[in-house]
C-alpha atoms as a PDB file:
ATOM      1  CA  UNK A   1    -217.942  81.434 122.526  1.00  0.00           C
ATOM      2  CA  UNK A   2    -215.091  82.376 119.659  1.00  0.00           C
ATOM      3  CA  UNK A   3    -215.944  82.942 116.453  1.00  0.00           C
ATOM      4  CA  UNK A   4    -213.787  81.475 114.033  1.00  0.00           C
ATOM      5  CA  UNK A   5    -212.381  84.203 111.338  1.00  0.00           C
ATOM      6  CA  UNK A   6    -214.207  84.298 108.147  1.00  0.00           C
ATOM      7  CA  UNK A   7    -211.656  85.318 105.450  1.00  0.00           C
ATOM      8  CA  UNK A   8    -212.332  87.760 103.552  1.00  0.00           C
ATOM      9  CA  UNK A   9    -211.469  88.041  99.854  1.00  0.00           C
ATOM     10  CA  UNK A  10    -208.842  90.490  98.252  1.00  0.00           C
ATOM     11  CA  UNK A  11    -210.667  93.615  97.166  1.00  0.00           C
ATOM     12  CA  UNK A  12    -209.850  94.390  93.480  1.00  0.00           C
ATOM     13  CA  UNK A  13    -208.190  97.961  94.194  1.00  0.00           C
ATOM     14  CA  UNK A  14    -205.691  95.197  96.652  1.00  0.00           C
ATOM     15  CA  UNK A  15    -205.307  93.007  94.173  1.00  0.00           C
ATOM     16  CA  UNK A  16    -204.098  96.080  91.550  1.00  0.00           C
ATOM     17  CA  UNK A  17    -202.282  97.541  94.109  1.00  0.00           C
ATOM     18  CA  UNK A  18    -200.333  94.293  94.428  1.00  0.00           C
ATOM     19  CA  UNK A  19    -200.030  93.483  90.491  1.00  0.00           C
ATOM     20  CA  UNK A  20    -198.623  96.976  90.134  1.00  0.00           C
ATOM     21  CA  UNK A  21    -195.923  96.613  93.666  1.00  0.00           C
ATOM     22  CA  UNK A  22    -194.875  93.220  92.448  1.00  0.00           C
ATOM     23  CA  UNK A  23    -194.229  94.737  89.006  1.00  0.00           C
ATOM     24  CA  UNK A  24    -191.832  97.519  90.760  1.00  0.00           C
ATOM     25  CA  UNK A  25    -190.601  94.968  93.137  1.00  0.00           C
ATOM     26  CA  UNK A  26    -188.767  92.967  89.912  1.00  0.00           C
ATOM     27  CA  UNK A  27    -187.786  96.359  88.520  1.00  0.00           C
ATOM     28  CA  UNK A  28    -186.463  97.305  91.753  1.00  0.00           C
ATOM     29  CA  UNK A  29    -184.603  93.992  92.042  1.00  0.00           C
ATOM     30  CA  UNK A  30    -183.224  94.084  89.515  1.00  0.00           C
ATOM     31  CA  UNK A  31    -181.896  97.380  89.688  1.00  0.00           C
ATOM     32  CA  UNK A  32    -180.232  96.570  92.904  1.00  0.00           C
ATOM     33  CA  UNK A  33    -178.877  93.128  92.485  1.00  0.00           C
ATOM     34  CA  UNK A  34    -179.089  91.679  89.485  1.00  0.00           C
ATOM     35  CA  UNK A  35    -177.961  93.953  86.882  1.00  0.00           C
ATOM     36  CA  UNK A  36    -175.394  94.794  89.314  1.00  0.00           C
ATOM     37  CA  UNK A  37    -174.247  91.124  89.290  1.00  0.00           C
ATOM     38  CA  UNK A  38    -170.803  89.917  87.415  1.00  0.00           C
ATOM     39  CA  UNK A  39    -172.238  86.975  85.878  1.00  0.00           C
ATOM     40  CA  UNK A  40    -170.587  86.312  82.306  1.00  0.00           C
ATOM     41  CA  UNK A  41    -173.951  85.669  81.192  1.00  0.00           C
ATOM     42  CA  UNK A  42    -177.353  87.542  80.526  1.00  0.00           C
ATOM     43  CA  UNK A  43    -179.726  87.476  83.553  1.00  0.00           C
ATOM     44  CA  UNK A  44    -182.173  85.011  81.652  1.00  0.00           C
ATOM     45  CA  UNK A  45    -179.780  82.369  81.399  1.00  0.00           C
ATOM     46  CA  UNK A  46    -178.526  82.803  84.471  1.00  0.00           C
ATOM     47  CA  UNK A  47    -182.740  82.283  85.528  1.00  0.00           C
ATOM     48  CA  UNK A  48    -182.870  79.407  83.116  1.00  0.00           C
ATOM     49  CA  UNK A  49    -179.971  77.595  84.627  1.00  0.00           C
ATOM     50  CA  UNK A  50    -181.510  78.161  88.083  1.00  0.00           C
ATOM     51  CA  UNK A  51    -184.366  76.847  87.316  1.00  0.00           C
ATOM     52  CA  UNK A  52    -182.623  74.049  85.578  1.00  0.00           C
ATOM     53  CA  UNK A  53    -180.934  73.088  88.418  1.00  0.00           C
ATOM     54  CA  UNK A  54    -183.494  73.324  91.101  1.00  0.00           C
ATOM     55  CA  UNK A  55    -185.739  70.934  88.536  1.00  0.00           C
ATOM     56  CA  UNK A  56    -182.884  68.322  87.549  1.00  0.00           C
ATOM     57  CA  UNK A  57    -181.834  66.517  84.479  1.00  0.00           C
ATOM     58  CA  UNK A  58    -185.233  66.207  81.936  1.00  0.00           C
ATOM     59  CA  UNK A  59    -186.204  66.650  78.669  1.00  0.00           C
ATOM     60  CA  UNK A  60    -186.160  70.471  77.242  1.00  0.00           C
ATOM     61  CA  UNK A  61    -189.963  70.171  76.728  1.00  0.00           C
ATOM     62  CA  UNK A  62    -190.763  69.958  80.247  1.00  0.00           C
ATOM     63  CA  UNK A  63    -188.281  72.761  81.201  1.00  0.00           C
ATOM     64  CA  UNK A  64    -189.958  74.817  78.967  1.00  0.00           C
ATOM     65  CA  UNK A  65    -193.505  73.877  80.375  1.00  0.00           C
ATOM     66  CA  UNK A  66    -192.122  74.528  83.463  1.00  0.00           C
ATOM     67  CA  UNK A  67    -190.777  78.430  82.640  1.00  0.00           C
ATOM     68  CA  UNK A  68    -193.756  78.808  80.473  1.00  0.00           C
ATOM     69  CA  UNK A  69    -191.613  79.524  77.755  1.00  0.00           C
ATOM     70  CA  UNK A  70    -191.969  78.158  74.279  1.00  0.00           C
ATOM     71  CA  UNK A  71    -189.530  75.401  73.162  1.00  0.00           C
ATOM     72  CA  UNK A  72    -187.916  77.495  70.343  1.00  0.00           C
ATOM     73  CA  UNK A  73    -187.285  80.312  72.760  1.00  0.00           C
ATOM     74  CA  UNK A  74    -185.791  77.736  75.542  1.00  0.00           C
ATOM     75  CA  UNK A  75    -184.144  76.032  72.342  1.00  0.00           C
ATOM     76  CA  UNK A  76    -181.960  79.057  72.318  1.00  0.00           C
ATOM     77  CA  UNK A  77    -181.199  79.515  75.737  1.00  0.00           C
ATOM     78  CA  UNK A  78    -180.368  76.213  75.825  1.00  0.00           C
ATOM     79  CA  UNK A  79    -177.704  76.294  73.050  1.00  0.00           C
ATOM     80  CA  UNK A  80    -176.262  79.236  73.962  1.00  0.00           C
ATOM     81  CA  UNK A  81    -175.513  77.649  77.858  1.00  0.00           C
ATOM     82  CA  UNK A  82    -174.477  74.227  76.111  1.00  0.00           C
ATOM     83  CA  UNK A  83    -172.013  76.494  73.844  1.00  0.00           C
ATOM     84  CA  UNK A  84    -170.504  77.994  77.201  1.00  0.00           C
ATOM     85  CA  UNK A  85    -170.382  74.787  79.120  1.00  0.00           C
ATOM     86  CA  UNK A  86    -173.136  75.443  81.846  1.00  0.00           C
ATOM     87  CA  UNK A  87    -175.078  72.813  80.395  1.00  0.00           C
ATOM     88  CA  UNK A  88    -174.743  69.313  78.982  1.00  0.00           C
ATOM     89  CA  UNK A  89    -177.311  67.599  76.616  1.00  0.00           C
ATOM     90  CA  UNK A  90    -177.272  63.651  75.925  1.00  0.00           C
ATOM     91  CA  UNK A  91    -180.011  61.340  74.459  1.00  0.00           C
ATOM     92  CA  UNK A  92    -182.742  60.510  76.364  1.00  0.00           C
ATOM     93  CA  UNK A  93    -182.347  56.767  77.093  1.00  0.00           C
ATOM     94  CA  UNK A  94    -186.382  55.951  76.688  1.00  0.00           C
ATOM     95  CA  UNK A  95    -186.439  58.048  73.288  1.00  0.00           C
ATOM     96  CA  UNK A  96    -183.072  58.576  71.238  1.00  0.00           C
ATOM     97  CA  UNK A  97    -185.011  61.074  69.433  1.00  0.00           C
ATOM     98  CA  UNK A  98    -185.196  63.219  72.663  1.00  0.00           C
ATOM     99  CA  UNK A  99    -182.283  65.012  74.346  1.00  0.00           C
ATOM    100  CA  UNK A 100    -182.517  64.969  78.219  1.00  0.00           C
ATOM    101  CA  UNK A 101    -180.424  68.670  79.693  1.00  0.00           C
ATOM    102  CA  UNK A 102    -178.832  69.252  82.664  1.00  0.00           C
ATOM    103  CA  UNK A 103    -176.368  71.536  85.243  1.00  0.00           C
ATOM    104  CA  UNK A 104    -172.662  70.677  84.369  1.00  0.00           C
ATOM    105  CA  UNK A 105    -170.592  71.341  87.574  1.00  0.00           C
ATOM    106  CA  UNK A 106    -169.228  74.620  86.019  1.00  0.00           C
ATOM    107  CA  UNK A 107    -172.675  75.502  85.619  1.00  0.00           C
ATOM    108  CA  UNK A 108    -173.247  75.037  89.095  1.00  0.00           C
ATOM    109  CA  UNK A 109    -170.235  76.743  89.978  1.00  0.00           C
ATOM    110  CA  UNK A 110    -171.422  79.911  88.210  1.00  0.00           C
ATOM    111  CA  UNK A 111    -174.486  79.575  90.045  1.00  0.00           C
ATOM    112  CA  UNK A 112    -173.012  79.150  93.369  1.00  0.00           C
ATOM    113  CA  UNK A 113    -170.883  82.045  92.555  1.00  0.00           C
ATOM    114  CA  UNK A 114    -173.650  84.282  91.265  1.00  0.00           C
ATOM    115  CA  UNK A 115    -176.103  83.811  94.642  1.00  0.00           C
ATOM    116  CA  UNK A 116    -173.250  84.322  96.697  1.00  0.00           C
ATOM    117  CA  UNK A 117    -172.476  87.746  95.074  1.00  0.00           C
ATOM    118  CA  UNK A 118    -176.334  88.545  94.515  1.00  0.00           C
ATOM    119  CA  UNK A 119    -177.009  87.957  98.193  1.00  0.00           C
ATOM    120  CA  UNK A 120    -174.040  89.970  99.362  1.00  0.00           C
ATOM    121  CA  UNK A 121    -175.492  93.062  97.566  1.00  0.00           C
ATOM    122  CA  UNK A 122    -179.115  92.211  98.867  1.00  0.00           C
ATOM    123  CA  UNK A 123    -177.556  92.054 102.703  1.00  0.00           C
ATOM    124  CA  UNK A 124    -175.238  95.524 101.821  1.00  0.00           C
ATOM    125  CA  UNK A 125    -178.786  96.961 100.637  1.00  0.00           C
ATOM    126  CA  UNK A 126    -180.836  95.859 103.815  1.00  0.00           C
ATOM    127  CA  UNK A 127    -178.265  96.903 106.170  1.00  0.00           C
ATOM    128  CA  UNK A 128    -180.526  98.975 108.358  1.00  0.00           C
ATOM    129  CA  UNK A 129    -183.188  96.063 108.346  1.00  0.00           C
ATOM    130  CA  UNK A 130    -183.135  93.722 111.568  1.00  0.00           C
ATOM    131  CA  UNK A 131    -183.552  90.322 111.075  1.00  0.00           C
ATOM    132  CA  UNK A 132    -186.658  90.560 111.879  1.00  0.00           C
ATOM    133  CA  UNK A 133    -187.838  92.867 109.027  1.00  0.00           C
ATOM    134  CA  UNK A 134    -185.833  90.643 106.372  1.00  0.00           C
ATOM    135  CA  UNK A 135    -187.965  87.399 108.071  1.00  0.00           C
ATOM    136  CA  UNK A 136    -191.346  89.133 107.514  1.00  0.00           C
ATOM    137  CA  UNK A 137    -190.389  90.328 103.933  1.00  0.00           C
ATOM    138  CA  UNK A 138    -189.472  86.508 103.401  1.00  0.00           C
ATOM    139  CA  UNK A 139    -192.670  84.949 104.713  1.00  0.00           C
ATOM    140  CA  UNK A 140    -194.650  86.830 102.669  1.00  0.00           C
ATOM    141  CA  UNK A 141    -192.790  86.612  99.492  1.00  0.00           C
ATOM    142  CA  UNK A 142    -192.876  82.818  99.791  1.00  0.00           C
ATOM    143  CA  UNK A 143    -196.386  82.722 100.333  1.00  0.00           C
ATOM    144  CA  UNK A 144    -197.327  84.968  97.662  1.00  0.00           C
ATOM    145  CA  UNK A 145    -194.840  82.703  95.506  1.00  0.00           C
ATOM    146  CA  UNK A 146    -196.350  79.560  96.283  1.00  0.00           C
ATOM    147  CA  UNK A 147    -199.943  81.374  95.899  1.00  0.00           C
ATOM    148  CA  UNK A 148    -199.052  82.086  92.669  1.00  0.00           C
ATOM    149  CA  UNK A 149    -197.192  79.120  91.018  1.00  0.00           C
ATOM    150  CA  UNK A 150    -199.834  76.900  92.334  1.00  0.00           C
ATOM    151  CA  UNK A 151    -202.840  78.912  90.480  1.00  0.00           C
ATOM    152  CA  UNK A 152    -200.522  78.791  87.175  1.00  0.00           C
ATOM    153  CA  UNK A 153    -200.143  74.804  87.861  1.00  0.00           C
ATOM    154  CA  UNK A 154    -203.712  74.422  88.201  1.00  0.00           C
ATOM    155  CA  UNK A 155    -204.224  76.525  85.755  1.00  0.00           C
ATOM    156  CA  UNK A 156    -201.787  74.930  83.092  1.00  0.00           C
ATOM    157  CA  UNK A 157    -203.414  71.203  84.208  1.00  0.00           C
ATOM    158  CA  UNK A 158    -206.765  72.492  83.456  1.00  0.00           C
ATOM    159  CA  UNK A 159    -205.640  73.843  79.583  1.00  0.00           C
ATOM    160  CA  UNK A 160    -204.130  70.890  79.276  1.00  0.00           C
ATOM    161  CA  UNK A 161    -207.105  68.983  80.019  1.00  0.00           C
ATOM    162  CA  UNK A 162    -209.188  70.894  77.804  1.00  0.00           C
ATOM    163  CA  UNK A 163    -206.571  71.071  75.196  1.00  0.00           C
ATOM    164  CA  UNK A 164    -207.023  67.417  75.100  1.00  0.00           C
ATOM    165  CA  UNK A 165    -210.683  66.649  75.449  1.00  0.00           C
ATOM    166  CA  UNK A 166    -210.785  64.932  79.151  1.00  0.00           C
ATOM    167  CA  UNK A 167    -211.991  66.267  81.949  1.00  0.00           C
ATOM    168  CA  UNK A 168    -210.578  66.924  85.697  1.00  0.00           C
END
């Protein structure tokens, strides 16, 4: 008869192995794609419109919650893409004292343009992978990146249930 797998946890030399590749990973990344990008932005608006985009119109609060970024430093960002026309702001109908924020089609545009160029240097880069390879590599940075956000939204639900006295 089979025996079913029993997982077995991460050891903790894995798990700082792993902190310290992801770490190099970014660096590495970023070294080969992103600071070689032609955006007319910095990087971290470019990440904040992303983001923006793949969320959809809402109120700067929850974008913010949803970077993990305070609302001054978002505040910022936010004015500085509104001031270049990536981004439009308008009152939130339920609360005129709120502004809702979203993707203006130039600011899609400039995202369109800048994943086009970023993956163009990422395919120039992995020219000697197969298909194959660059599959693997994507499986496992997807799971690892679902892993992770899903601990930090667990984890962000359970502060904020503390934070406010209930319980889960």
């Amino acid at each position: 008869m089979h025996q079913p797998e029993v997982a077995v946890s991460v050891t903790p030399n894995t798990a700082q192995e792993l902190v310290d590749e992801i770490f190099l990973f970014g660096r590495a990344l970023r070294s080969a794609v992103i600071t070689s990008s032609v955006d007319p932005i910095p990087t971290a608006l470019v990440g904040v419109l992303s983001i923006l985009a793949t969320y959809g119109e809402c109120r700067q609060s929850d974008l913010a919650g949803e970077l993990c970024i305070s609302q001054s430093v978002l505040s910022r960002q936010i004015a500085e893409l509104v001031d270049a026309g990536y981004v439009c702001r308008h009152s939130d109908p339920a609360d005129g004292r709120v502004s809702r924020i979203r993707v203006t089609p130039e600011g899609n545009a400039l995202l369109h343009r800048s994943k086009e160029a970023k993956a163009a240097l990422l395919r120039a880069t992995l020219s000697h992978w197969t298909e194959g390879d660059a599959l693997v590599a994507l499986d496992s940075v997807r799971k690892l990146e679902r892993t992770l956000f899903e601990h930090a939204h667990r984890a962000r639900v359970s502060n904020s249930a503390i934070h406010s006295g209930s319980s889960l």
